[in-house]
Protein backbone atom coordinates (compact mmCIF):
# COMPACT_ATOMS: atom_id res chain seq x y z
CA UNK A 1 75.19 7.59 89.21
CA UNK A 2 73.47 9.99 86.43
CA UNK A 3 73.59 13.95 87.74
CA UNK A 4 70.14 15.18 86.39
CA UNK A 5 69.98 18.63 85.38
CA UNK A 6 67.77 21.02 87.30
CA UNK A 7 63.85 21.70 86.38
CA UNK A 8 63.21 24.65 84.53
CA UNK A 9 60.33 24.75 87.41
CA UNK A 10 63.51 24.80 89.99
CA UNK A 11 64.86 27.41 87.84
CA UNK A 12 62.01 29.44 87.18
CA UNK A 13 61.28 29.32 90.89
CA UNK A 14 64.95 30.61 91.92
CA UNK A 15 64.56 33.57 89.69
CA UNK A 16 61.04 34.45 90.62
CA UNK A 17 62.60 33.97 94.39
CA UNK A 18 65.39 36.37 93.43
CA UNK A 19 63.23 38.74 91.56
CA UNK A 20 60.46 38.82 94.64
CA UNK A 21 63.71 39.40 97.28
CA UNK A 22 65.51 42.06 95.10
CA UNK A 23 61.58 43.72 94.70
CA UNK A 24 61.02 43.59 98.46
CA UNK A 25 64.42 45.19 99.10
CA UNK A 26 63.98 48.15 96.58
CA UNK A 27 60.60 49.00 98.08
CA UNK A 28 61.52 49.21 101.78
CA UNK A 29 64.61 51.02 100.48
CA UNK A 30 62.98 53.75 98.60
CA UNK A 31 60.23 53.79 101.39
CA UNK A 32 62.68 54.43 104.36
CA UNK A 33 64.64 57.00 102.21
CA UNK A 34 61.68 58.91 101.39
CA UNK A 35 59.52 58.94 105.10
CA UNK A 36 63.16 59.90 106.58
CA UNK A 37 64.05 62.54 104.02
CA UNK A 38 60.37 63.89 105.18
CA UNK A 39 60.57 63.39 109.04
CA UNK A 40 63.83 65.40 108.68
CA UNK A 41 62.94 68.46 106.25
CA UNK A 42 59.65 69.05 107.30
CA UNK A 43 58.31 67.17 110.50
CA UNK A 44 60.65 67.95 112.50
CA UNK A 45 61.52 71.54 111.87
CA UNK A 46 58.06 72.54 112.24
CA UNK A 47 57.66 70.40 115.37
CA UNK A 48 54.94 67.98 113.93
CA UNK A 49 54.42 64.86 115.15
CA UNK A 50 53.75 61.72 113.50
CA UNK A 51 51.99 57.87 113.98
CA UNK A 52 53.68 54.99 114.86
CA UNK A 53 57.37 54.56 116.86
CA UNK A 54 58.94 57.13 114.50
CA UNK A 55 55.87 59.39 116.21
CA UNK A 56 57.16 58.06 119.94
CA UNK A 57 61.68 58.70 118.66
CA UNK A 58 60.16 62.18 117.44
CA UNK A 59 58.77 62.83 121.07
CA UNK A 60 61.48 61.81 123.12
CA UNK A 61 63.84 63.95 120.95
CA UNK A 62 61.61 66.77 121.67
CA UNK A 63 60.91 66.35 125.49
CA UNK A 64 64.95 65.45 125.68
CA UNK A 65 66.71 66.63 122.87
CA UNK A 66 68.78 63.35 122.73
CA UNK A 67 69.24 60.21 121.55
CA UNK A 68 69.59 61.13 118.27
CA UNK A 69 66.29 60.33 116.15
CA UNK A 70 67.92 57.37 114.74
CA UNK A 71 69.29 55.58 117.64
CA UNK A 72 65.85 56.04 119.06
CA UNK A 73 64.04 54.55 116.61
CA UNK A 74 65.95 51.64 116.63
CA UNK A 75 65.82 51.38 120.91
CA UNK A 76 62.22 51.22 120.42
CA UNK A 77 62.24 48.62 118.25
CA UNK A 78 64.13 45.76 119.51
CA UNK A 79 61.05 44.80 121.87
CA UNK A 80 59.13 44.74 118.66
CA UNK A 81 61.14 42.71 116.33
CA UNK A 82 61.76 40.15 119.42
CA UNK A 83 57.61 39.60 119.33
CA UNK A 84 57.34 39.35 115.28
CA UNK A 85 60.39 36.46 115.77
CA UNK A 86 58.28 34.59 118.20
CA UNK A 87 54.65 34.54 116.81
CA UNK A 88 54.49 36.09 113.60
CA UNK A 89 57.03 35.39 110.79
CA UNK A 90 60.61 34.83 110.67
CA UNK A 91 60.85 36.03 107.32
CA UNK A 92 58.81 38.99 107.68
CA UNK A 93 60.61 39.87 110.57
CA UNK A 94 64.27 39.80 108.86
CA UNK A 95 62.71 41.97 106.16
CA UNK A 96 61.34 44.38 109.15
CA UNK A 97 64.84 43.97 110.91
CA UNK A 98 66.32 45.01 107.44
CA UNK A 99 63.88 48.09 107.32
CA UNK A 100 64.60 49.31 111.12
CA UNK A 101 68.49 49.07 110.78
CA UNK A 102 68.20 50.93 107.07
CA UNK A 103 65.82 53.45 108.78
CA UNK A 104 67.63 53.88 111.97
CA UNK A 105 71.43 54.51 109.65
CA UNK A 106 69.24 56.71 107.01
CA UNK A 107 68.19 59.25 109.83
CA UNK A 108 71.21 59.85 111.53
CA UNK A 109 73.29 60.12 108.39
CA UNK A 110 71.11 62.57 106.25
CA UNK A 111 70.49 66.21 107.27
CA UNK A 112 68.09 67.24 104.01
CA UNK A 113 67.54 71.16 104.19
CA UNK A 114 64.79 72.15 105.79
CA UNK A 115 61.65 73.29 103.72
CA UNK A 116 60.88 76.99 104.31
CA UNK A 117 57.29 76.93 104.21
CA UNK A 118 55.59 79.15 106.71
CA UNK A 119 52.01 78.05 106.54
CA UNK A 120 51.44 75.14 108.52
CA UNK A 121 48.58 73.69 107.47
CA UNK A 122 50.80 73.56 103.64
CA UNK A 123 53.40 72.02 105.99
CA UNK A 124 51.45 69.40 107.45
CA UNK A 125 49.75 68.37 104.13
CA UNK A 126 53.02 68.19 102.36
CA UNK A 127 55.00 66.07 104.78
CA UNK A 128 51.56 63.68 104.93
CA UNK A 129 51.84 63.15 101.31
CA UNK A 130 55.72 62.76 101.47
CA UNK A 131 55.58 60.33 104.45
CA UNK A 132 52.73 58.58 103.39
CA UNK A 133 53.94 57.81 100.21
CA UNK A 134 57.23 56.57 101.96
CA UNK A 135 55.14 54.38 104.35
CA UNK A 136 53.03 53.36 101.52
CA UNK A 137 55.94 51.88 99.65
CA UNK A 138 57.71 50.09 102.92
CA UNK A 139 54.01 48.12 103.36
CA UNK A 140 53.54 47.42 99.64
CA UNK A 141 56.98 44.60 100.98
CA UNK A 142 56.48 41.63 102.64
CA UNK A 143 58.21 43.33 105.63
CA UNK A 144 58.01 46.53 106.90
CA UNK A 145 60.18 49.38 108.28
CA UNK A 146 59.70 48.05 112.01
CA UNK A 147 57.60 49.69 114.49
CA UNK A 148 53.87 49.46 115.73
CA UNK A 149 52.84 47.70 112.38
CA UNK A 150 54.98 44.40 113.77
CA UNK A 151 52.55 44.78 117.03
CA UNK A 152 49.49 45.32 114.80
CA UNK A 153 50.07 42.43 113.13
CA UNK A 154 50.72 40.00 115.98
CA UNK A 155 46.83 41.71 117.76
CA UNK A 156 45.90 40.92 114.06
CA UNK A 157 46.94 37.50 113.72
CA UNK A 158 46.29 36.44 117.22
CA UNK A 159 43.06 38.24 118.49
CA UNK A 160 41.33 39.14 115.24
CA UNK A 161 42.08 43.12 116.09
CA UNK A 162 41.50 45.20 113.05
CA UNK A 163 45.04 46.84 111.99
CA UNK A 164 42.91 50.33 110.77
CA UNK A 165 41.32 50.40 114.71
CA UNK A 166 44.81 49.89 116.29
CA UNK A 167 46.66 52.29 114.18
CA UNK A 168 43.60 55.05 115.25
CA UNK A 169 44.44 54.28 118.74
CA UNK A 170 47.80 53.79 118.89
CA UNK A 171 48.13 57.65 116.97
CA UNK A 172 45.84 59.06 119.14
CA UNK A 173 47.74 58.03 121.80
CA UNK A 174 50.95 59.86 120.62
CA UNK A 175 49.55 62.87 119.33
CA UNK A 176 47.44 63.23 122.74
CA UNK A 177 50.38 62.66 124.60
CA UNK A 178 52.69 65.48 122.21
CA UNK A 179 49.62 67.87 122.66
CA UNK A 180 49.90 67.54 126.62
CA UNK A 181 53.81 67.15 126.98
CA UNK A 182 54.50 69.85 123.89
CA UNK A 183 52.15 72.35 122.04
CA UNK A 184 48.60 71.52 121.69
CA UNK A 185 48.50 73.85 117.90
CA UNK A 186 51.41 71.65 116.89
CA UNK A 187 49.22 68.45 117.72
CA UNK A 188 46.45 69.60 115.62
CA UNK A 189 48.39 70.80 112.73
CA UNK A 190 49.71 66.50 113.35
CA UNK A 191 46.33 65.27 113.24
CA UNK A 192 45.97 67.04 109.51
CA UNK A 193 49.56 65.45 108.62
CA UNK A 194 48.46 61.86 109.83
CA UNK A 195 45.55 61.56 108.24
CA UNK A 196 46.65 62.97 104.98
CA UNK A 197 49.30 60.45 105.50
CA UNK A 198 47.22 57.76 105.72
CA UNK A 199 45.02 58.61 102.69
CA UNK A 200 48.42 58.98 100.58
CA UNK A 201 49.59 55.53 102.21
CA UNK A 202 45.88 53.25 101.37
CA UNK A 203 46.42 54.91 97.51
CA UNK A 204 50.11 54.09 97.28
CA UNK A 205 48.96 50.35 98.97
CA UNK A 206 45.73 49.42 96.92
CA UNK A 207 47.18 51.61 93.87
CA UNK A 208 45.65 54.52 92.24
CA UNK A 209 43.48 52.45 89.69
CA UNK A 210 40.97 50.90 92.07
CA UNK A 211 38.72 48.04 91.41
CA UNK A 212 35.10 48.80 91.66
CA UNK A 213 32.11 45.99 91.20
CA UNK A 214 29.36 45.55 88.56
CA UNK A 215 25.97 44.47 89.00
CA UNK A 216 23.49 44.48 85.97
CA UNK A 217 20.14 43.46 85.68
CA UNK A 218 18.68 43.24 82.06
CA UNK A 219 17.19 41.27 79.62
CA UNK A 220 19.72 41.01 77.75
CA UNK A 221 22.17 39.63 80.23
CA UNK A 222 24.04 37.00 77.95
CA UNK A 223 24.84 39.60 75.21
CA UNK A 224 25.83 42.46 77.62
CA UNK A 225 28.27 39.30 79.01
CA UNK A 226 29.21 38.66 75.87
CA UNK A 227 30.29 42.29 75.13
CA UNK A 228 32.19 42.16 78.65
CA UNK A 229 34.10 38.69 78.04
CA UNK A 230 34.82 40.30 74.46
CA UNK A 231 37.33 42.92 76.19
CA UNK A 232 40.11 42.69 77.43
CA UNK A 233 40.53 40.75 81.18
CA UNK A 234 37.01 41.10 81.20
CA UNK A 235 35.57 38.26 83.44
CA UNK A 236 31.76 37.58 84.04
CA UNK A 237 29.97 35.73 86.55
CA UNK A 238 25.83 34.67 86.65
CA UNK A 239 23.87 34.97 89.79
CA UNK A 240 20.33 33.94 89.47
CA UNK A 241 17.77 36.37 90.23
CA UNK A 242 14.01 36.83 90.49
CA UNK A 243 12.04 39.92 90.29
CA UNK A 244 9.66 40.03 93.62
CA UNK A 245 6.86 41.53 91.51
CA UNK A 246 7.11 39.96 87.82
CA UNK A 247 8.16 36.73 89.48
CA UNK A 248 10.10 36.75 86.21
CA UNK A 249 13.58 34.28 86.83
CA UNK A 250 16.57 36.58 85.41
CA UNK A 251 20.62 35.93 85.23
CA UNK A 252 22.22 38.99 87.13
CA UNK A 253 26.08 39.99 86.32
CA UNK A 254 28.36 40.45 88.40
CA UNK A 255 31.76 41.55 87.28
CA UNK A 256 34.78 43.42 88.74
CA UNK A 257 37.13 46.43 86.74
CA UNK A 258 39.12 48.69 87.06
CA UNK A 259 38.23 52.15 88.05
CA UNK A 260 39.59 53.28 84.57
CA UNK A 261 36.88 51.24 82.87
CA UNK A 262 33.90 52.26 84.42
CA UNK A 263 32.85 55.13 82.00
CA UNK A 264 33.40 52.61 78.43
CA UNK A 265 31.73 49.71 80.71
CA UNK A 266 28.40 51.50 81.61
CA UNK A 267 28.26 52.83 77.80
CA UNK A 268 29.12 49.80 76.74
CA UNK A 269 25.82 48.40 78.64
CA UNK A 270 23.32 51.02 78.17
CA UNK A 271 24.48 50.56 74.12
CA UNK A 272 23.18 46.77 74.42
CA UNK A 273 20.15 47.45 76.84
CA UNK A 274 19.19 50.82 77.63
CA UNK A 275 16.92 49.44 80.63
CA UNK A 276 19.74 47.63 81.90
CA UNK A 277 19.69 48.34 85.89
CA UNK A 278 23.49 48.80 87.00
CA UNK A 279 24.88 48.71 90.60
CA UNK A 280 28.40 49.89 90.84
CA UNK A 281 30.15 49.36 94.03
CA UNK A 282 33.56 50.07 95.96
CA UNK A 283 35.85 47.38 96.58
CA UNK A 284 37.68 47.35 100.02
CA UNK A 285 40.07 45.11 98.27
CA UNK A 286 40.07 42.19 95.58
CA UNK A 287 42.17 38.88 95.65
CA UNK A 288 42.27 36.05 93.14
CA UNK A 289 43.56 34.87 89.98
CA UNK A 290 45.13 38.40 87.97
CA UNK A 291 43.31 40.40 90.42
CA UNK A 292 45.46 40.70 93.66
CA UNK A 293 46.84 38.28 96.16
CA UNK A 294 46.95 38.27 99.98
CA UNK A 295 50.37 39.26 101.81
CA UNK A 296 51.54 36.03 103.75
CA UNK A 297 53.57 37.16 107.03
């Protein structure tokens, strides 16, 4: 029998499988390095506390001064991964498994020097934006570092539970509980470090050049489309309209562009059609062809 040699679609696929593993790997890599080299050198010396289970290891190795931060944080986990096995994904899950172990070794192997910085509202901001950015990178993966966003995912994918709404109560619970166990100043100064974390972590997730949504009303709708379809990626769709006084039947655009655009965009209308009415809008988040695609757990 004849061997045939493989598709160049099987071998396109392998590489784009290999490129996609080796991509998911870097990320959580970089991201653990960075939110431990921050829990470490700033967090911790100035007694913050942070979200999620590395939030919970932090507390326990306040209240008890042992396990190790590490060991902790990979305790606290195995309940966790067990559930993402079960009902969410197994290959998200040996991604996340990847990310706890790498998390749990990275913390009790590196002691960074601690940053002398005396203010602690500078202090708080500072390890938000390092942490964040470190979280920011583990979630851009198709896996994460372990912890509460495995259980936010299952409430997710089973009950419909908003992962934003868990992740405010699941914080508040920690911080709540280090402002009664610990120091309720240090618990503030946490609430200014979590939510500048979070605000690092949504820019490092949806990226820094946003999408934002066009809506133009004009006369001249085909030539202002025209002008957009002549740039660049630009894509145009019709809606019809009807103006409730004029009764007058109109084509309405709608398009969608980066945040980058915006400025040359509007000029670029108001050059064809000064009377052009234009809607601009903020995208929560944008999927489809060239334009973003949903994470599959």
């Amino acid at each position: 029998m004849l061997k045939t040699a493989p598709s160049l679609h099987g071998s396109l696929l392998s590489k784009e499988s290999l490129k996609s593993f080796a991509i998911n790997i870097g990320l959580i890599s970089a991201g653990s390095l960075i939110y431990v080299w921050g829990l470490k050198a700033l967090i911790m010396p100035q007694h913050f506390l942070t979200g999620g289970i590395s939030g919970i290891a932090v507390l326990l190795v306040y209240i008890f001064q042992k396990p190790d931060l590490g060991v902790a944080y990979f305790l606290l986990n195995i309940p966790l991964v067990l559930l993402g096995w079960f009902f969410i994904s197994r290959r998200f899950i040996l991604y996340s498994i990847y990310g706890m172990v790498l998390f749990s070794v990275i913390a009790m192997l590196i002691h960074p020097p601690h940053l002398s910085i005396t203010d602690p509202i500078l202090g708080a901001l500072l390890a938000g934006v390092i942490c964040g950015a470190g979280s920011g990178l583990i979630l851009r993966s198709v896996g994460s570092g372990g912890g509460l966003d495995i259980l936010a995912i299952f409430l997710n994918k089973k009950y419909g539970f908003r992962l934003g709404i868990f992740s405010i109560i699941a914080n508040s619970g920690i911080l709540s509980a280090g402002a009664f166990f610990l120091d309720l100043e240090k618990a503030l100064y946490s609430i200014v470090l979590v939510y500048t974390a979070g605000h690092v972590m949504d820019a490092v997730l949806t990226g820094f050049n946003r999408k934002k949504s066009l809506m133009v009303i004009s006369d001249q709708a085909q030539i202002i489309a025209d002008a957009i379809l002549g740039r660049k990626g630009g894509r145009v769709t019709f809606l019809n309209g009807e103006g409730a006084f004029s009764r007058k039947q109109k084509k309405v655009i709608f398009t969608i562009i980066a945040l980058t655009e915006l400025p040359k965009i509007k000029e670029l209308i108001l050059q064809k059609d000064p009377e052009a009415f234009i809607v601009v809008n903020n995208t929560l988040e944008v999927l489809g062809k060239d334009l973003g695609r949903m994470r599959i757990y």
